[in-house]
Protein backbone atom coordinates (compact mmCIF):
# COMPACT_ATOMS: atom_id res chain seq x y z
CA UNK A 1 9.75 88.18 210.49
CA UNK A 2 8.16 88.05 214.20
CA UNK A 3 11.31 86.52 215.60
CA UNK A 4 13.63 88.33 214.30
CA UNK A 5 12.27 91.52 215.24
CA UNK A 6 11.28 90.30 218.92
CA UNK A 7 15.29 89.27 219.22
CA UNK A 8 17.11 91.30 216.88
CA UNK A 9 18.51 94.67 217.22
CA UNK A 10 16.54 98.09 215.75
CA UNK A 11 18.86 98.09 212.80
CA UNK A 12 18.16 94.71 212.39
CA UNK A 13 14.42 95.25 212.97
CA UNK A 14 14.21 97.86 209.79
CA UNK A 15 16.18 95.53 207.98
CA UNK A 16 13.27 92.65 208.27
CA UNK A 17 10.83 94.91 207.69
CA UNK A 18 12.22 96.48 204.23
CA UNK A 19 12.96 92.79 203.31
CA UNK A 20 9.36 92.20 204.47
CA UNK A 21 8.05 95.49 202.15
CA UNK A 22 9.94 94.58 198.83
CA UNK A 23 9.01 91.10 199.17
CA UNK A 24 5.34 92.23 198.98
CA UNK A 25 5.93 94.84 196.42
CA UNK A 26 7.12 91.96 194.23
CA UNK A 27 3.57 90.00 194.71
CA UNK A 28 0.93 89.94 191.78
CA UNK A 29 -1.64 90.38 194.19
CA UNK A 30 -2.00 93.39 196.05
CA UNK A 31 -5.28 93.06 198.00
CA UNK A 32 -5.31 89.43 199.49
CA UNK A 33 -4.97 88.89 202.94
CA UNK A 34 -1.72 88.32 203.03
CA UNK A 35 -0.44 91.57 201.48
CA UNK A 36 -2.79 93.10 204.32
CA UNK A 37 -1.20 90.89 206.82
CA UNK A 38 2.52 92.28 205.65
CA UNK A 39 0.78 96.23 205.78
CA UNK A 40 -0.03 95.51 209.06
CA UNK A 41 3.25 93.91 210.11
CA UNK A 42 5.45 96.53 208.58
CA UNK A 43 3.86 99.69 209.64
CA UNK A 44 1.77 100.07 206.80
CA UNK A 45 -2.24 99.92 207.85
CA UNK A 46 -3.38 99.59 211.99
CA UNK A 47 -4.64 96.87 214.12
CA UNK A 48 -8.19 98.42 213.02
CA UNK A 49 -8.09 98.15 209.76
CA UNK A 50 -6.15 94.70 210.02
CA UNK A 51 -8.89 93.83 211.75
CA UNK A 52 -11.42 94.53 209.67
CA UNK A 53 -10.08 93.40 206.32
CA UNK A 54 -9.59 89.55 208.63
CA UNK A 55 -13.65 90.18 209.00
CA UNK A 56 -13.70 89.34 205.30
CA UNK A 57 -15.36 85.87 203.60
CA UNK A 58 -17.16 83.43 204.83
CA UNK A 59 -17.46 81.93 209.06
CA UNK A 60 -14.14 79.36 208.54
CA UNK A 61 -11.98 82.40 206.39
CA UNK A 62 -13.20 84.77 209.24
CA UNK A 63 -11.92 82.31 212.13
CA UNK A 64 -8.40 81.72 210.46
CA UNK A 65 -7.91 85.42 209.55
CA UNK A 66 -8.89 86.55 213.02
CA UNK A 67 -6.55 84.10 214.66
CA UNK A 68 -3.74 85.12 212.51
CA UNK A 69 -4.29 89.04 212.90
CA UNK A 70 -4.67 88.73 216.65
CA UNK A 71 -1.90 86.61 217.34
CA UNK A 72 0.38 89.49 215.06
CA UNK A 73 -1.33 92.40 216.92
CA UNK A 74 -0.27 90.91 220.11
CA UNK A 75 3.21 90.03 218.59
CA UNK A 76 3.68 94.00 217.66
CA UNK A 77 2.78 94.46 221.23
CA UNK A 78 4.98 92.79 222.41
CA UNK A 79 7.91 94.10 220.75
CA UNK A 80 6.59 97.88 221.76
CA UNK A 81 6.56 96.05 225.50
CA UNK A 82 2.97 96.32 226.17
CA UNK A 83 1.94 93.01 227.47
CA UNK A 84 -1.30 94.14 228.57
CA UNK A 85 -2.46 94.47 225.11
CA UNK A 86 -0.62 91.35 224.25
CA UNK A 87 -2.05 89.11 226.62
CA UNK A 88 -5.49 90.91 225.14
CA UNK A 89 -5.16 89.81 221.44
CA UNK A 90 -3.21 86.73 222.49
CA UNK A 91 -6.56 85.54 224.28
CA UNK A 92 -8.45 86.66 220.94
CA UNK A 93 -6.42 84.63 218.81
CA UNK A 94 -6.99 81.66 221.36
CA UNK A 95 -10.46 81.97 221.45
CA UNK A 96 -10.54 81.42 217.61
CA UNK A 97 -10.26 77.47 218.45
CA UNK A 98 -8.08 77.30 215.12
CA UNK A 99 -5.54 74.74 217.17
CA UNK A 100 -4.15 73.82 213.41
CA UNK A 101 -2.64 77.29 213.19
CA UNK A 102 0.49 78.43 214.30
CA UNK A 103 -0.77 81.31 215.15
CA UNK A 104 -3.03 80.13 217.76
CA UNK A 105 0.14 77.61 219.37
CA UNK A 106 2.06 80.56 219.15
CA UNK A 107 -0.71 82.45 221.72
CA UNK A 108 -1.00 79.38 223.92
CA UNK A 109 2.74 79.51 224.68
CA UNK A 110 3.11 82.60 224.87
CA UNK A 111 -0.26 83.21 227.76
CA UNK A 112 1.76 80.17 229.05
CA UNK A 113 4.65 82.31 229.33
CA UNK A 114 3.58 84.93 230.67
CA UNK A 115 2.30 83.15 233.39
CA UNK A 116 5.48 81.17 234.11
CA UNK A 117 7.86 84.42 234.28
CA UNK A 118 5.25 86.44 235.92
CA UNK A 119 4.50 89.06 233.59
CA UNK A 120 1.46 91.11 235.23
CA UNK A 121 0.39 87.06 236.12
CA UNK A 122 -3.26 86.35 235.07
CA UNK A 123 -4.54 83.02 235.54
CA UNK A 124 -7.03 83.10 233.35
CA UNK A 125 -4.00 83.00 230.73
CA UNK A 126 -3.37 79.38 231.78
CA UNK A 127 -3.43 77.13 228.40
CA UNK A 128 -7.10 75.46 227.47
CA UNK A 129 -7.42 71.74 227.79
């Protein structure tokens, strides 16, 4: 869903996203994570509330939600072109430490990124060893 609406054309952007919405209309469950995860990504609830639902369950749940919802935040501010509040959740969703995610490569390559083209360079963005 990320990819094709950080490359695709606006039409092509709604188009993901009402794929996106009747694919989650179609779920049994309504209130899990990832429904909240699809709200989020599709217009439906804010980074706030995204947030706050990824707060949810115990330490290790917390961790892997927070990496997940940061790492979309920043990708939906990316696609607005704000990379200042990219690089912001990007570095949340690093800080996480859940290296098994994609989420969290994702942010590493993308602070890596940014760095190599120059946008608004920050070196603290450089990847973690």
């Amino acid at each position: 869903f990320m990819a094709r609406c950080r490359t695709a054309n606006p039409a092509k952007r709604m188009q993901a996203a009402r794929e996106l919405m009747k694919f989650l209309e179609n779920r049994k469950e309504r209130d899990d994570w990832f429904s909240h995860l699809g709200a989020f990504l599709t217009g439906g609830i804010d980074a706030a509330e995204l947030l706050k639902f990824a707060r949810k369950g115990n330490k290790h749940t917390q961790r892997e939600h927070l990496c997940e919802a940061h790492a979309y935040i920043a990708g939906r501010a990316m696609i607005a072109g704000d990379a200042r509040l990219a690089r912001e959740h990007f570095r949340k969703a690093r800080e996480t430490g859940v290296v098994s995610y994609v989420e969290y490569n994702t942010a590493e390559a993308e602070l890596t990124r940014m760095v190599t083209d120059r946008v608004k360079p920050d070196e603290s963005d450089a990847p973690h060893k």
